[in-house]
N, C-alpha and C. Protein backbone atom coordinates (compact mmCIF):
# COMPACT_ATOMS: atom_id res chain seq x y z
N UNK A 1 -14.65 -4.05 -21.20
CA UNK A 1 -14.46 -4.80 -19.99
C UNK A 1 -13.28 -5.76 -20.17
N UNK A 2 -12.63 -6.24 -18.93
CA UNK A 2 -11.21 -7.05 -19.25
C UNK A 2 -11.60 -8.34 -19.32
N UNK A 3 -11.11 -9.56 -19.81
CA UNK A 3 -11.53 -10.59 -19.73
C UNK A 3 -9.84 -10.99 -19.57
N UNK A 4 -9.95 -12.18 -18.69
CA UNK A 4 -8.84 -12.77 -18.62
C UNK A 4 -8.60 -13.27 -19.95
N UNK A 5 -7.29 -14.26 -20.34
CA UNK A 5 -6.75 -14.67 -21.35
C UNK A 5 -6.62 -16.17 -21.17
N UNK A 6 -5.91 -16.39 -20.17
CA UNK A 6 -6.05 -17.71 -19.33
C UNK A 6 -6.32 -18.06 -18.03
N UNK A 7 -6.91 -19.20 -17.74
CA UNK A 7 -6.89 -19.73 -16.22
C UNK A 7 -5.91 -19.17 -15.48
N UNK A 8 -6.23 -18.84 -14.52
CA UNK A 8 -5.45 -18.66 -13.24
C UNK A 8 -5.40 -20.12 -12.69
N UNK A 9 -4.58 -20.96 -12.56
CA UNK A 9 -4.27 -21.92 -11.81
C UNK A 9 -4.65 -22.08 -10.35
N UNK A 10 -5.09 -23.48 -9.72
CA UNK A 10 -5.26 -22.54 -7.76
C UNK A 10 -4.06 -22.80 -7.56
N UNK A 11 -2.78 -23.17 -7.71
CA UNK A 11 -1.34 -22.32 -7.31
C UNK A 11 -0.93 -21.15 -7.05
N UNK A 12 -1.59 -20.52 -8.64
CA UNK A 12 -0.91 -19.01 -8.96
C UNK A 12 -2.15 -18.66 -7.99
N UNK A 13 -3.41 -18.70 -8.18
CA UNK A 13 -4.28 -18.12 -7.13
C UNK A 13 -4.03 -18.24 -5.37
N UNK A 14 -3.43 -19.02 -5.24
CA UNK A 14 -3.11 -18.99 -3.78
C UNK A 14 -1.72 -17.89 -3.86
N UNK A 15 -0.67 -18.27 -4.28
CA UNK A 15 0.20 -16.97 -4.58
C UNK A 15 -0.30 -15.55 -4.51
N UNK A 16 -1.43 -15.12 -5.59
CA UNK A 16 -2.03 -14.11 -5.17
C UNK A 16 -2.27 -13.64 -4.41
N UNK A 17 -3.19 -14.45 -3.40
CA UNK A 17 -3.47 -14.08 -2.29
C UNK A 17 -2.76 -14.72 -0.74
N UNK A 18 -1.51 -14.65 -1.08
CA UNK A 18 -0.90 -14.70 -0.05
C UNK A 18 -0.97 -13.55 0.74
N UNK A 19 -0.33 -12.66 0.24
CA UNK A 19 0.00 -10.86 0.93
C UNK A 19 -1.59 -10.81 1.72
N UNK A 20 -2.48 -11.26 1.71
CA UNK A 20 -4.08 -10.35 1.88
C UNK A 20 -3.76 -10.77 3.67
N UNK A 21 -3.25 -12.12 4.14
CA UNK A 21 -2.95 -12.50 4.95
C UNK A 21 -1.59 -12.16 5.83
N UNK A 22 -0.83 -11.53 5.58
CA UNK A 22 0.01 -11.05 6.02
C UNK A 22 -0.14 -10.10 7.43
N UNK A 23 0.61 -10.49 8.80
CA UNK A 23 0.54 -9.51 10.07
C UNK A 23 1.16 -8.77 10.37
N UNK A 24 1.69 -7.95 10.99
CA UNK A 24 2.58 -7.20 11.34
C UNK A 24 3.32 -7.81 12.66
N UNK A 25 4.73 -7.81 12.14
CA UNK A 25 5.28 -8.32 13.33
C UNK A 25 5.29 -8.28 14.83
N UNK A 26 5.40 -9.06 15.69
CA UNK A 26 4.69 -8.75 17.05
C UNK A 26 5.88 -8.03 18.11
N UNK A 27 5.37 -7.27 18.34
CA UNK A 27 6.85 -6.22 18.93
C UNK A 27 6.90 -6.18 20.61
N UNK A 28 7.11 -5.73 21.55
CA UNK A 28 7.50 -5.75 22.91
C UNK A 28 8.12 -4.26 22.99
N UNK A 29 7.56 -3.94 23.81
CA UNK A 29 8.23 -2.26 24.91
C UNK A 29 9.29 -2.76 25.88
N UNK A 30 10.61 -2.51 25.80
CA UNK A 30 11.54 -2.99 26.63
C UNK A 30 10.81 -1.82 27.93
N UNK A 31 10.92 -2.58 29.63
CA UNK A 31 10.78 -2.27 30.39
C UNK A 31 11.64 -0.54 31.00
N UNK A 32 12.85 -0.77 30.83
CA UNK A 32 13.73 -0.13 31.31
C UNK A 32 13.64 1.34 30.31
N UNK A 33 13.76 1.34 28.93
CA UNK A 33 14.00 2.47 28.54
C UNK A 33 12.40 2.71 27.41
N UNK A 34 11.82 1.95 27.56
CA UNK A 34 10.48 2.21 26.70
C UNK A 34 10.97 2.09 25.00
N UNK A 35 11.59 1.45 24.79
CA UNK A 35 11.68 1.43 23.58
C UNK A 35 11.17 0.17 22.83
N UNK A 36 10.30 0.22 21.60
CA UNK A 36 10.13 -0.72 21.10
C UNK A 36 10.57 -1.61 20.36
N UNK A 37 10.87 -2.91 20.48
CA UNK A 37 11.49 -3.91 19.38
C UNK A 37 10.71 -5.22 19.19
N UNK A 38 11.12 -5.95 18.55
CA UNK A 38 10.86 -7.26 18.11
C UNK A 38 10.85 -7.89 19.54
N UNK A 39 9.92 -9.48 19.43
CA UNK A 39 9.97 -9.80 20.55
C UNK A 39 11.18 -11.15 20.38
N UNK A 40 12.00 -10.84 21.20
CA UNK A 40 12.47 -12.10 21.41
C UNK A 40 14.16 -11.39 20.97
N UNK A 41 13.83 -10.32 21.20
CA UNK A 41 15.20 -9.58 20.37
C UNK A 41 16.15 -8.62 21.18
N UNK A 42 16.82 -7.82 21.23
CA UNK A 42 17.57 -6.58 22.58
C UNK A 42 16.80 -5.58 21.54
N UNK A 43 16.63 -5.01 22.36
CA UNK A 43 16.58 -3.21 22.11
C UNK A 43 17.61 -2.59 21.12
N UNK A 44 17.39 -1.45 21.10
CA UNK A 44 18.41 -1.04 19.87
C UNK A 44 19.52 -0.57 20.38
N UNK A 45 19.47 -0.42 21.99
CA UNK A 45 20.17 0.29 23.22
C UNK A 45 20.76 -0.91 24.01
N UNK A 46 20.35 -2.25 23.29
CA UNK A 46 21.52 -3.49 24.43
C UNK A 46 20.64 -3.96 25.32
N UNK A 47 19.39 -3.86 25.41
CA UNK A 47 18.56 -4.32 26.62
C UNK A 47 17.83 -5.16 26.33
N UNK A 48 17.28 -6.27 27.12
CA UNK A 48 16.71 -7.48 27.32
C UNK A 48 16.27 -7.46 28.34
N UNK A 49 14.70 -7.73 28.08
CA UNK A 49 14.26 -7.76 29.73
C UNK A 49 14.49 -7.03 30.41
N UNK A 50 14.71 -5.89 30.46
CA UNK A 50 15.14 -5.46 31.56
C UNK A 50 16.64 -5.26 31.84
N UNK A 51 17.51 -6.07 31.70
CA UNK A 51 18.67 -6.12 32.21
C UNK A 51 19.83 -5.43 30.02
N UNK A 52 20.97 -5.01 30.97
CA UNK A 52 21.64 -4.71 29.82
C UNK A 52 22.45 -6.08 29.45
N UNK A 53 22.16 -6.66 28.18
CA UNK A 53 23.25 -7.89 27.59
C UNK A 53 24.23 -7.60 26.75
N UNK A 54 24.40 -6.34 26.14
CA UNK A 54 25.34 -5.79 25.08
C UNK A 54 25.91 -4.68 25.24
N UNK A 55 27.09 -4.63 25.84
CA UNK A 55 27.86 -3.39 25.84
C UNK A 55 28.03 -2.58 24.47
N UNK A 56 27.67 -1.03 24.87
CA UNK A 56 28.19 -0.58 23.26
C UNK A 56 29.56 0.45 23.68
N UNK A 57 29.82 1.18 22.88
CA UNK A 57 31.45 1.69 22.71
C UNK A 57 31.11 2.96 23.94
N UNK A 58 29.73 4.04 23.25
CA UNK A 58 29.24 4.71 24.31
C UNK A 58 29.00 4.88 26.03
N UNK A 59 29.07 3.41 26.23
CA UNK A 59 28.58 2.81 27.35
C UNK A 59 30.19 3.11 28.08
N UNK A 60 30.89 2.75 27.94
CA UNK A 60 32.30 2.35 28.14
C UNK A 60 33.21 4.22 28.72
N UNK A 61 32.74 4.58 28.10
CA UNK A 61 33.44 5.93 28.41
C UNK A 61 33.47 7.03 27.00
């Protein structure tokens, strides 16, 4: 059987168990093209809300 060697400190023990608490980031479906991203972020396609805020090269011609 294992036996520890030394104390775990409650520092290093809170360290440990940091990760157990960990969420998954909270994401948003842009309206317009259904794509998912971060909230608070454009699309991967330039969109916000709804509306386009970032021209890309594609877009243009």
């Amino acid at each position: 059987m294992a036996v520890q060697q030394n104390k775990k400190s409650p520092s290093r023990r809170g360290m440990h168990r940091a990760n157990d608490f960990l969420t998954n980031p909270a994401t948003a479906v842009e309206p317009t093209t259904g794509e998912i991203h971060l909230r608070h972020h454009i699309s991967p396609n330039g969109f916000y809300r709804g509306r386009k805020v970032v021209s890309s090269k594609s877009d243009n011609g």
